[in-house]
Protein backbone atom coordinates (compact mmCIF):
# COMPACT_ATOMS: atom_id res chain seq x y z
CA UNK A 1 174.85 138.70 72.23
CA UNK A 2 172.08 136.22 73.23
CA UNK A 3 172.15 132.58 71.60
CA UNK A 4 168.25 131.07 71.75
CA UNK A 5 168.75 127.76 73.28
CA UNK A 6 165.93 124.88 72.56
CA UNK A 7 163.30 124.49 75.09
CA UNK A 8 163.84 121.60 77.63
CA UNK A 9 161.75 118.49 76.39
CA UNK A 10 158.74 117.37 78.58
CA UNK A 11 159.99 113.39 79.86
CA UNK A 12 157.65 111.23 78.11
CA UNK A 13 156.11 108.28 80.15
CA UNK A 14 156.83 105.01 78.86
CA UNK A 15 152.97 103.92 78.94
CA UNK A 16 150.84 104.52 75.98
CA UNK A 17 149.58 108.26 74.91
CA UNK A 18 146.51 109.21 76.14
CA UNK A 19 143.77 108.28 73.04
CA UNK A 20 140.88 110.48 72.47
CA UNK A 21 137.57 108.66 73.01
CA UNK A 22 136.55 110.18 69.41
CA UNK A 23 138.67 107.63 67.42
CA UNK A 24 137.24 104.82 69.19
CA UNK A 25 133.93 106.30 68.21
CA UNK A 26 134.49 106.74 64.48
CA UNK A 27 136.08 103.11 64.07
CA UNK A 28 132.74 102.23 65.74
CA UNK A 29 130.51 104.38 63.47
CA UNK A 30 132.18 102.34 60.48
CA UNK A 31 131.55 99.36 61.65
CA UNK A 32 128.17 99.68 62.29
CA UNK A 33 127.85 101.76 58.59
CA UNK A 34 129.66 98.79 56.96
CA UNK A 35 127.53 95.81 58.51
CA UNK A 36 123.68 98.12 57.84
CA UNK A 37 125.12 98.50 54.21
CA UNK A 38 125.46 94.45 54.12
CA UNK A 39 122.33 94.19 55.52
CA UNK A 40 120.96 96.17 53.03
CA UNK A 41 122.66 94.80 49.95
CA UNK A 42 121.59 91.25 51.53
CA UNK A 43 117.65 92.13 51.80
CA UNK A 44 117.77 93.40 48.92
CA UNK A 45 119.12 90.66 46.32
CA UNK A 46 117.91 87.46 48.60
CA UNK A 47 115.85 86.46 46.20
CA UNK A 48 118.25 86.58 43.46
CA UNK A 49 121.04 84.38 45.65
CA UNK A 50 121.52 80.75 44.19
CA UNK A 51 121.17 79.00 47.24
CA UNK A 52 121.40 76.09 45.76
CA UNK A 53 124.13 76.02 43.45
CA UNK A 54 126.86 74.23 44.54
């Protein structure tokens, strides 16, 4: 009679996990959605701003 045994566990290096470039592109992609979108919402009620209200 055969007991299964777990499989050995791969050492883990202490340095960080390897990151896929992908994530590092998203973040990116919102940040650059997020500041065009204040852009927009800028250029579009400038005029309508009360710059001088204090």
């Amino acid at each position: 009679m055969r007991v299964a045994t777990p499989a050995p566990n791969k050492p883990v290096p202490d340095d960080k996990h390897h990151r896929h470039p992908i994530y590092a592109a998203e973040a990116t992609g919102l940040l650059i959605m997020a500041l065009l979108l204040l852009v927009l919402i800028l250029i579009r009620f400038w005029s309508n701003i009360p710059w001088s209200a204090r």
